[in-house]
N, C-alpha and C. Protein backbone atom coordinates (compact mmCIF):
# COMPACT_ATOMS: atom_id res chain seq x y z
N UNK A 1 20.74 -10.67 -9.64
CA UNK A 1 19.48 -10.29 -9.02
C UNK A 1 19.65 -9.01 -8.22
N UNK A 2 20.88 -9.21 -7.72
CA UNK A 2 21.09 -7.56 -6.76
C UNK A 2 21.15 -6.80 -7.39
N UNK A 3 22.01 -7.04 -9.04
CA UNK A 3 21.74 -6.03 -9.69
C UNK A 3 20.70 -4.76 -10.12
N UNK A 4 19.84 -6.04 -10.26
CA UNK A 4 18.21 -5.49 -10.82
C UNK A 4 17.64 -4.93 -9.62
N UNK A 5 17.54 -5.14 -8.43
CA UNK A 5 16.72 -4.95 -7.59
C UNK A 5 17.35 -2.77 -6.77
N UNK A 6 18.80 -3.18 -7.07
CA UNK A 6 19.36 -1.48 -6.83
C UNK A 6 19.18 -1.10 -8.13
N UNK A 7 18.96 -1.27 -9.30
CA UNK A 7 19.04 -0.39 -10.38
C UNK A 7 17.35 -0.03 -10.41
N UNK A 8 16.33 -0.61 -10.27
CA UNK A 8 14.93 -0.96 -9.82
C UNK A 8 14.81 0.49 -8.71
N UNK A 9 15.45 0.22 -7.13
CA UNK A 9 15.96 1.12 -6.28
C UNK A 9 16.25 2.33 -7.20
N UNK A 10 17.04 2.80 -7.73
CA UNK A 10 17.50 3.82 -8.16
C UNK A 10 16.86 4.44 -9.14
N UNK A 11 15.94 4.01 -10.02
CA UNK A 11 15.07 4.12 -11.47
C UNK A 11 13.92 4.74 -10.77
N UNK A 12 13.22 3.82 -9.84
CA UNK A 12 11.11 4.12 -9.69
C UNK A 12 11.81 6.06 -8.78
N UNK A 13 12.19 6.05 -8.21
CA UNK A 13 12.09 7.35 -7.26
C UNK A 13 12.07 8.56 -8.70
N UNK A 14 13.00 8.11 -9.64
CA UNK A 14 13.50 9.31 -10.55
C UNK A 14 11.97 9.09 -11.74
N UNK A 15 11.67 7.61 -11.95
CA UNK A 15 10.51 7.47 -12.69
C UNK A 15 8.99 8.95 -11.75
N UNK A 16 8.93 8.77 -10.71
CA UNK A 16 8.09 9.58 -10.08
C UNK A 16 8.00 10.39 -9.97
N UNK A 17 9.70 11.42 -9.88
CA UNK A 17 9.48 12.68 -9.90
C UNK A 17 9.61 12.98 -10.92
N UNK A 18 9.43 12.06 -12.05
CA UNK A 18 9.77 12.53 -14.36
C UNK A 18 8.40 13.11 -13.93
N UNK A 19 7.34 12.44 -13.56
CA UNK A 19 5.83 12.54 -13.75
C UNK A 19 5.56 14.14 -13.13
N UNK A 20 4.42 14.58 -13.70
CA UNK A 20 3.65 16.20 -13.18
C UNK A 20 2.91 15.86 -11.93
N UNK A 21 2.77 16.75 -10.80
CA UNK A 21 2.16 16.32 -9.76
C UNK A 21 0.53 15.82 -10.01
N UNK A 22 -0.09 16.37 -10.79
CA UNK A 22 -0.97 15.54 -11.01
C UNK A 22 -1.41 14.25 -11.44
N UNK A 23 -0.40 13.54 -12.31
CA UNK A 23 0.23 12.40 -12.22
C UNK A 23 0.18 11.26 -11.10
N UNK A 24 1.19 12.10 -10.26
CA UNK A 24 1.19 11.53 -9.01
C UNK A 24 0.28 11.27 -8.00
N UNK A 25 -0.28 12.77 -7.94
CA UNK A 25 -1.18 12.21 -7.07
C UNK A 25 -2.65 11.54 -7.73
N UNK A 26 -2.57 11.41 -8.92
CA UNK A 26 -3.90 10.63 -9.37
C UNK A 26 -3.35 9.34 -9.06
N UNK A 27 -2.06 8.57 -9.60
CA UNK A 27 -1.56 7.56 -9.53
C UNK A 27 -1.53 7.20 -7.90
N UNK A 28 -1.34 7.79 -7.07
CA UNK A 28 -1.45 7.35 -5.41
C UNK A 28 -2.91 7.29 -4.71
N UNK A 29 -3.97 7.82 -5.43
CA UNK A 29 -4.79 8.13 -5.28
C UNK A 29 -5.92 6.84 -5.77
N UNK A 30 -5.48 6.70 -6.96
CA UNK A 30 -5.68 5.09 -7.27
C UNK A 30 -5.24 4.05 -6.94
N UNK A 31 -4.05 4.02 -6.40
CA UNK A 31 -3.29 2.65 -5.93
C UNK A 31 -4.35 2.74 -3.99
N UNK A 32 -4.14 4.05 -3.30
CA UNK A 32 -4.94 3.88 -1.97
C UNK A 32 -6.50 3.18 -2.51
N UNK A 33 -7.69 3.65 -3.40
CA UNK A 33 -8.53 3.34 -4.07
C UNK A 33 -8.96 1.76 -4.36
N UNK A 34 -7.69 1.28 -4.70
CA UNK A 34 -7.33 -0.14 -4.94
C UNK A 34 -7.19 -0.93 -3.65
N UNK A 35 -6.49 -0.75 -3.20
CA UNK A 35 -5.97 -0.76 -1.59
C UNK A 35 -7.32 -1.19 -0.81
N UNK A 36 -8.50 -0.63 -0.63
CA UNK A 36 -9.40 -0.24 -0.54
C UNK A 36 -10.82 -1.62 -0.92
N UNK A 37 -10.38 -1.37 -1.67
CA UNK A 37 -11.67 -2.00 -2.77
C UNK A 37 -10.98 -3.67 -2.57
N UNK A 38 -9.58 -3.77 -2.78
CA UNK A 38 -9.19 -5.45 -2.92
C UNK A 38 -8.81 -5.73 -1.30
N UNK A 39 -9.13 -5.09 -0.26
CA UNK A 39 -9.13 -5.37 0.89
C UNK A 39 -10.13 -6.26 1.43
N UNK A 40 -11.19 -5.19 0.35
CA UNK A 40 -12.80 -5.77 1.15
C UNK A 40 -12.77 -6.98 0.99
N UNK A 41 -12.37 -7.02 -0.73
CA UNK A 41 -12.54 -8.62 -1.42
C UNK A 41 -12.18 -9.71 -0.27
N UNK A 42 -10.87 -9.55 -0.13
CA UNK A 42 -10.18 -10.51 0.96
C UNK A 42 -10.82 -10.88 1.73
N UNK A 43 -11.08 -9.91 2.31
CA UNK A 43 -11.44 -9.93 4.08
C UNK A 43 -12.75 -10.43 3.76
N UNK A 44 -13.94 -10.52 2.51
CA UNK A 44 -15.13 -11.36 1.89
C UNK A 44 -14.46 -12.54 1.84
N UNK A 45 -13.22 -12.64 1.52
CA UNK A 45 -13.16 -14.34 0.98
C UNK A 45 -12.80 -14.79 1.78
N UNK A 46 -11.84 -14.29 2.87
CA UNK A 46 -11.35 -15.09 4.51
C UNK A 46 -12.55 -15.25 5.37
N UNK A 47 -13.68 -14.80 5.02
CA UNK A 47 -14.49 -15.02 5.96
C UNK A 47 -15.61 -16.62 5.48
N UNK A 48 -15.03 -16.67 4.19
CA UNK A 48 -15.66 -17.98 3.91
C UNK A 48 -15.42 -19.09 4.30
N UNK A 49 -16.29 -20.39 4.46
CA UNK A 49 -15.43 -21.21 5.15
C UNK A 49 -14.12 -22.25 4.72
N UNK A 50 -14.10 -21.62 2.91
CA UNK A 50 -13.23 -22.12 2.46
C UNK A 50 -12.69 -21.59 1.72
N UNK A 51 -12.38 -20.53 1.51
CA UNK A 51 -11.74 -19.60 0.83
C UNK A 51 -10.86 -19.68 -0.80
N UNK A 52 -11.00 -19.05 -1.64
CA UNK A 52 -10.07 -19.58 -2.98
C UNK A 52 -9.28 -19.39 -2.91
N UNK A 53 -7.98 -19.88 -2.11
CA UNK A 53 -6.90 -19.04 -2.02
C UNK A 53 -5.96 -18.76 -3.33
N UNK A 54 -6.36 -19.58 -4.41
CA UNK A 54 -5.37 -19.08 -5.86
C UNK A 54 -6.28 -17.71 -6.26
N UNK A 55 -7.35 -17.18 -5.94
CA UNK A 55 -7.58 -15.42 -6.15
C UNK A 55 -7.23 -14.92 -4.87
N UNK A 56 -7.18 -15.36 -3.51
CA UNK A 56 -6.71 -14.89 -2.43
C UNK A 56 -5.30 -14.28 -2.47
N UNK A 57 -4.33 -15.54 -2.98
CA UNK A 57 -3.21 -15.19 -3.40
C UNK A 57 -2.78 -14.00 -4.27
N UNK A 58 -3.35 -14.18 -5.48
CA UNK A 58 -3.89 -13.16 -6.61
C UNK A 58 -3.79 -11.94 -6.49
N UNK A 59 -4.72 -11.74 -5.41
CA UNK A 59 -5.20 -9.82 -4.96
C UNK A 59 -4.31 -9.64 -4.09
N UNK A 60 -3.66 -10.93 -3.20
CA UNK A 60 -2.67 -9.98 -2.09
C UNK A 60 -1.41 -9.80 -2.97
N UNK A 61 -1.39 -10.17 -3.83
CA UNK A 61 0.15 -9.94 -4.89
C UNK A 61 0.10 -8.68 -5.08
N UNK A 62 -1.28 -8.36 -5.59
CA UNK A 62 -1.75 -6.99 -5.97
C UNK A 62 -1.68 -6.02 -4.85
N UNK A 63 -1.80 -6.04 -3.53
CA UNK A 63 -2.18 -5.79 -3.14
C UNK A 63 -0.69 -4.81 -2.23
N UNK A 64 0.27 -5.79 -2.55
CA UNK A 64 1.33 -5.83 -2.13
C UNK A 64 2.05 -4.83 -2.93
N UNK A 65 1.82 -5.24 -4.56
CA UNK A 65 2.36 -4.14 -5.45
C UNK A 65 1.63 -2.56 -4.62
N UNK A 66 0.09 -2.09 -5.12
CA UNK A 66 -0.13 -1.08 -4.46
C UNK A 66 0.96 -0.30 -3.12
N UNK A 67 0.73 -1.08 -2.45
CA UNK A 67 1.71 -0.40 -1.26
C UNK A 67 2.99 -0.52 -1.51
N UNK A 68 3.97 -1.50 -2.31
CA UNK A 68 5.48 -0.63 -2.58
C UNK A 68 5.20 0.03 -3.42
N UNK A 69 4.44 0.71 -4.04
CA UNK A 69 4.37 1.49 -4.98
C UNK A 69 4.06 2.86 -4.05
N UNK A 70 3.33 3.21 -3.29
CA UNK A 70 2.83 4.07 -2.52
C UNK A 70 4.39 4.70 -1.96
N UNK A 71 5.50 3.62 -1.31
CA UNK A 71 6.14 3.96 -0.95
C UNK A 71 7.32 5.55 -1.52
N UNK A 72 6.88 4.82 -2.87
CA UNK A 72 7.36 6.11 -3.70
C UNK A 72 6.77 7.06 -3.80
N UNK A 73 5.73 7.47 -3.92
CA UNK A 73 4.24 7.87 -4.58
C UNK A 73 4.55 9.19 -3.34
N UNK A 74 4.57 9.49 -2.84
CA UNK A 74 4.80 11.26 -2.00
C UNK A 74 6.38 11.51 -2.15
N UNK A 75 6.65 12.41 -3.78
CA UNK A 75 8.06 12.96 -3.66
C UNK A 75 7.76 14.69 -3.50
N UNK A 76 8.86 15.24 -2.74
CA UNK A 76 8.61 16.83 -2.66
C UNK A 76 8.23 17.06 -3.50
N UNK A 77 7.32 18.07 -3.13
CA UNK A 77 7.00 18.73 -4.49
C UNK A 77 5.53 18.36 -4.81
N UNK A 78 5.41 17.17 -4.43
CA UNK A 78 3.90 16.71 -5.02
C UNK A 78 2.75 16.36 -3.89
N UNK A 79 2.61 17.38 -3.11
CA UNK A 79 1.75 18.00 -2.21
C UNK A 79 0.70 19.24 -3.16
N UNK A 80 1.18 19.96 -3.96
CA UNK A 80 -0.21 20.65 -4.63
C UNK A 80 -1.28 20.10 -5.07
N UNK A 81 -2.53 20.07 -4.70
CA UNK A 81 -3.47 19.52 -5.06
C UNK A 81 -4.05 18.83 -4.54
N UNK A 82 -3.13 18.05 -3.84
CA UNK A 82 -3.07 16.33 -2.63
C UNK A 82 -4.14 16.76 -1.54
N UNK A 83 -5.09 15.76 -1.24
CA UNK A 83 -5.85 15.61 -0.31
C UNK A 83 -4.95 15.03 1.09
N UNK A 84 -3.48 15.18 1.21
CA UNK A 84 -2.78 14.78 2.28
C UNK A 84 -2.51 15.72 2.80
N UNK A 85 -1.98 15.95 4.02
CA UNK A 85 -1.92 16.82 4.95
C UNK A 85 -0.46 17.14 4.55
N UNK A 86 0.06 18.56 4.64
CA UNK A 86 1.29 18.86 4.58
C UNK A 86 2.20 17.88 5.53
N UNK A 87 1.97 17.82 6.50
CA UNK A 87 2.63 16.74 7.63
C UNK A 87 3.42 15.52 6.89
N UNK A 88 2.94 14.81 5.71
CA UNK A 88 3.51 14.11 5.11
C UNK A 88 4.75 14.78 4.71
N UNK A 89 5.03 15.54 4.17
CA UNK A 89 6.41 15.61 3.52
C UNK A 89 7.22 16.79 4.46
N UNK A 90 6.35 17.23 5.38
CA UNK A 90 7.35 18.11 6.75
C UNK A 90 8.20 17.38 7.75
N UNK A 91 7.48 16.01 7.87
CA UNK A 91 7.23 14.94 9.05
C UNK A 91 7.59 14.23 8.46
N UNK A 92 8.28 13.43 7.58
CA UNK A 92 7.70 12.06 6.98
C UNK A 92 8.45 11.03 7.73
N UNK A 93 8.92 10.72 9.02
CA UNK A 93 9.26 9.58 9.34
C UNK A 93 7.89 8.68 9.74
N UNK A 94 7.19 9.28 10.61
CA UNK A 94 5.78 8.72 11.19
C UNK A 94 5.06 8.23 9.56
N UNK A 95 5.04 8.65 9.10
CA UNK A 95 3.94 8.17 7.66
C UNK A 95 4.98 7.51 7.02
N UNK A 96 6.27 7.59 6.84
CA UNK A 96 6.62 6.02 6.29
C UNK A 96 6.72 4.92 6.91
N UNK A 97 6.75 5.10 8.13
CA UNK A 97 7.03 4.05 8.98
C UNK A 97 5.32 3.20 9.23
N UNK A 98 4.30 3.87 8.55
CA UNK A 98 2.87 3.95 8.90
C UNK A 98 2.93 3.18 7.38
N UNK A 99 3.40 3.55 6.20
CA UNK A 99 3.04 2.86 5.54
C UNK A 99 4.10 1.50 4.91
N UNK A 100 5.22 1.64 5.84
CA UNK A 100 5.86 0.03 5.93
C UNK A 100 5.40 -0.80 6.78
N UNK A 101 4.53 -0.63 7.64
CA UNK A 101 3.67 -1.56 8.68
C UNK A 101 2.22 -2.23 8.01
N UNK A 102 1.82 -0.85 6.91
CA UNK A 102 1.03 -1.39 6.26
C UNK A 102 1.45 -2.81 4.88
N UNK A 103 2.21 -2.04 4.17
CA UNK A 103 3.55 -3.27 2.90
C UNK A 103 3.10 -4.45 4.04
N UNK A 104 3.95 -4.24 5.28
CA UNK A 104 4.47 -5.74 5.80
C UNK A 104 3.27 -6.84 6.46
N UNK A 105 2.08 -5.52 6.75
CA UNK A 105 0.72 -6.80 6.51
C UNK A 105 0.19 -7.14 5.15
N UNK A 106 0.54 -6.61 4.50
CA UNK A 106 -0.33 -7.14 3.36
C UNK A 106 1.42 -7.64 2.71
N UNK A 107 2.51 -8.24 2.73
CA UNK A 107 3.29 -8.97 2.47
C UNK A 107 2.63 -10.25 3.71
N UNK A 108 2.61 -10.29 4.75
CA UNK A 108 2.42 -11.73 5.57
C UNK A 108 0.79 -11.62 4.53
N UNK A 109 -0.15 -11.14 4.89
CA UNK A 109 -1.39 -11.45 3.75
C UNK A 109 -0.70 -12.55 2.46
N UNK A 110 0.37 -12.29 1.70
CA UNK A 110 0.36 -12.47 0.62
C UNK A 110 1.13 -13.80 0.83
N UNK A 111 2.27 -14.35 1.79
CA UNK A 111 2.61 -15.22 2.55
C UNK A 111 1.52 -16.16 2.68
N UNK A 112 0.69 -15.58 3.70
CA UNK A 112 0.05 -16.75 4.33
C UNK A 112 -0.85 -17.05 3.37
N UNK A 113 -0.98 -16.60 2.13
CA UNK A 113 -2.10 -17.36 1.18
C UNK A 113 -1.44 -18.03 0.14
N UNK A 114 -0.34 -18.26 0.32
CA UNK A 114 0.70 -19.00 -0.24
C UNK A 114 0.54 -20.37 0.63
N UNK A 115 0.41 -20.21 1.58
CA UNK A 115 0.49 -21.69 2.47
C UNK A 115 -0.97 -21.95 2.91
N UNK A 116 -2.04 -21.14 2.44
CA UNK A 116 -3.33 -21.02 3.09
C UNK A 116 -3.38 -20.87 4.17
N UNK A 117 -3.10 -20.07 4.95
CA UNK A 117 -3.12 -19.86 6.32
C UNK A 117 -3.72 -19.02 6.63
N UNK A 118 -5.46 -19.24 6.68
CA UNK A 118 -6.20 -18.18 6.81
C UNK A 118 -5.98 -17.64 8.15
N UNK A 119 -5.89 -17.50 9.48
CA UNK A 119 -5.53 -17.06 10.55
C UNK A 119 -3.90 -16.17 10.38
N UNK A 120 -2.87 -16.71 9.67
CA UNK A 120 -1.81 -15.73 9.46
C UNK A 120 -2.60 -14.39 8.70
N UNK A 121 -3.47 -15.29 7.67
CA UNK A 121 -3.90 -14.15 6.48
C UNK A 121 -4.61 -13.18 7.03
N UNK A 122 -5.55 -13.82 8.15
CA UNK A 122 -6.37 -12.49 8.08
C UNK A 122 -5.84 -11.92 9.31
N UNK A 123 -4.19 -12.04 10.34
CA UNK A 123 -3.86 -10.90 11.28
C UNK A 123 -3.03 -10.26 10.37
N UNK A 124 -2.72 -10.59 9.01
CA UNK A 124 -1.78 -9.90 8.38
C UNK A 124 -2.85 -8.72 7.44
N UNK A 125 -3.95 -9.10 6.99
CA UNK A 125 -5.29 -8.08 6.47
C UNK A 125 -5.24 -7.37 7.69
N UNK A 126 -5.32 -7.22 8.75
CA UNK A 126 -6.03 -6.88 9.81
C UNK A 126 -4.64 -5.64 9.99
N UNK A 127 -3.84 -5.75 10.18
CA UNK A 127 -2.60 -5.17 10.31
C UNK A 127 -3.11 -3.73 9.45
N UNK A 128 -2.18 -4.15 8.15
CA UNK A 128 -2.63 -3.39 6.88
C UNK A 128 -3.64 -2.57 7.08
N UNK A 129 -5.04 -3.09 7.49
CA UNK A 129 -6.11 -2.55 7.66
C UNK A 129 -6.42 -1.50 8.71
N UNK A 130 -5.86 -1.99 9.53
CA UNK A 130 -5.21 -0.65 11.01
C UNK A 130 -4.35 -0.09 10.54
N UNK A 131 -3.40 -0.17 9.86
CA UNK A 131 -2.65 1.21 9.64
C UNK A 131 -2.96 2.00 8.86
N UNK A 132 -3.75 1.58 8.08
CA UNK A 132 -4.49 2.38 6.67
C UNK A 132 -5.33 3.60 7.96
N UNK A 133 -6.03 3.06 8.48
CA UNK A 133 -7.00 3.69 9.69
C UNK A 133 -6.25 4.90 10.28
N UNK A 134 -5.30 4.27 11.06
CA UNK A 134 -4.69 5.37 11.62
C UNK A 134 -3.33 5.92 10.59
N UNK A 135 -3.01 6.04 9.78
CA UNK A 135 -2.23 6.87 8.62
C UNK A 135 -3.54 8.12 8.62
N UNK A 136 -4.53 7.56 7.98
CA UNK A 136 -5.94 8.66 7.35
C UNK A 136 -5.93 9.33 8.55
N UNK A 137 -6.75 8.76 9.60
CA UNK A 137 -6.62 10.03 10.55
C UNK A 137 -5.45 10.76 11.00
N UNK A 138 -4.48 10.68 10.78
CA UNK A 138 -2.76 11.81 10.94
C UNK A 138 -3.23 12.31 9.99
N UNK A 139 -3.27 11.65 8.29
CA UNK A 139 -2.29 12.49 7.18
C UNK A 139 -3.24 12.90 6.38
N UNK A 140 -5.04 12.68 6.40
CA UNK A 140 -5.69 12.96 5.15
C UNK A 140 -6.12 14.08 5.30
N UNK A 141 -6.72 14.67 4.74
CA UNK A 141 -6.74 16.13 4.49
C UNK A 141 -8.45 16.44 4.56
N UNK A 142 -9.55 16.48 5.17
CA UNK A 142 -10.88 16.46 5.08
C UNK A 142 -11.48 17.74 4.46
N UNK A 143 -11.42 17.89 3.09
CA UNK A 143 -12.00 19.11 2.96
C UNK A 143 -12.70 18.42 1.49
């Protein structure tokens, strides 16, 4: 299993920079998009008084993929075009550390709908959901 998981490690970074920056940033651009859209869902279905948690579960799997995927998703170089602020790849400790706070709410999200724990679930949505907030205002680019 360790195997797979450093060879995994070592493969997606080189898979990202094979790709043309437009590539990339369409592909990050859709995964934030996603991010987005299967948030709302959630945060619609935690507010029910009984929630489905086997699609609850579902979208935070998804949801979870999106953001380790993101993690890769800004390699040098692939700032032309990007609606992100240069700051990302001048700076990048603050914005990864912005978007491992985000992973690690929407990982407890994906946790607590494993055990139904709508109160874990939705401070772990809620998390995710604040850092998404304040990432955009540092790193997005308004033009």
């Amino acid at each position: 299993m360790k195997k797979i998981l450093l060879s995994l490690c070592t493969l997606l970074p080189n898979i990202v920079l094979a790709q043309s920056t437009p590539e990339v940033i369409n592909a990050r651009q859709q995964a934030f998009s996603n991010i987005e859209d299967q948030s709302e869902q959630v945060e619609t279905m935690l507010d029910s008084d009984s929630p489905n948690w086997n699609k609850v579960t579902l979208i935070s799997g998804e949801l979870m993929n999106h953001s380790q995927r993101l993690k890769i998703s800004f390699p040098k170089g692939s700032q032309k075009g990007s609606k992100s602020k240069q700051a990302v790849w001048d700076k990048p400790e603050k914005f990864n550390r912005l978007i491992n706070e985000m992973d690690n709410g929407f990982v407890q999200l994906y946790q607590a709908s494993t055990l139904q724990n709508k109160a874990l679930a939705a401070t772990g949505l809620e998390q995710a959901q604040d850092t998404c907030n304040a990432c955009h205002r540092t790193y997005r680019s308004r033009f």
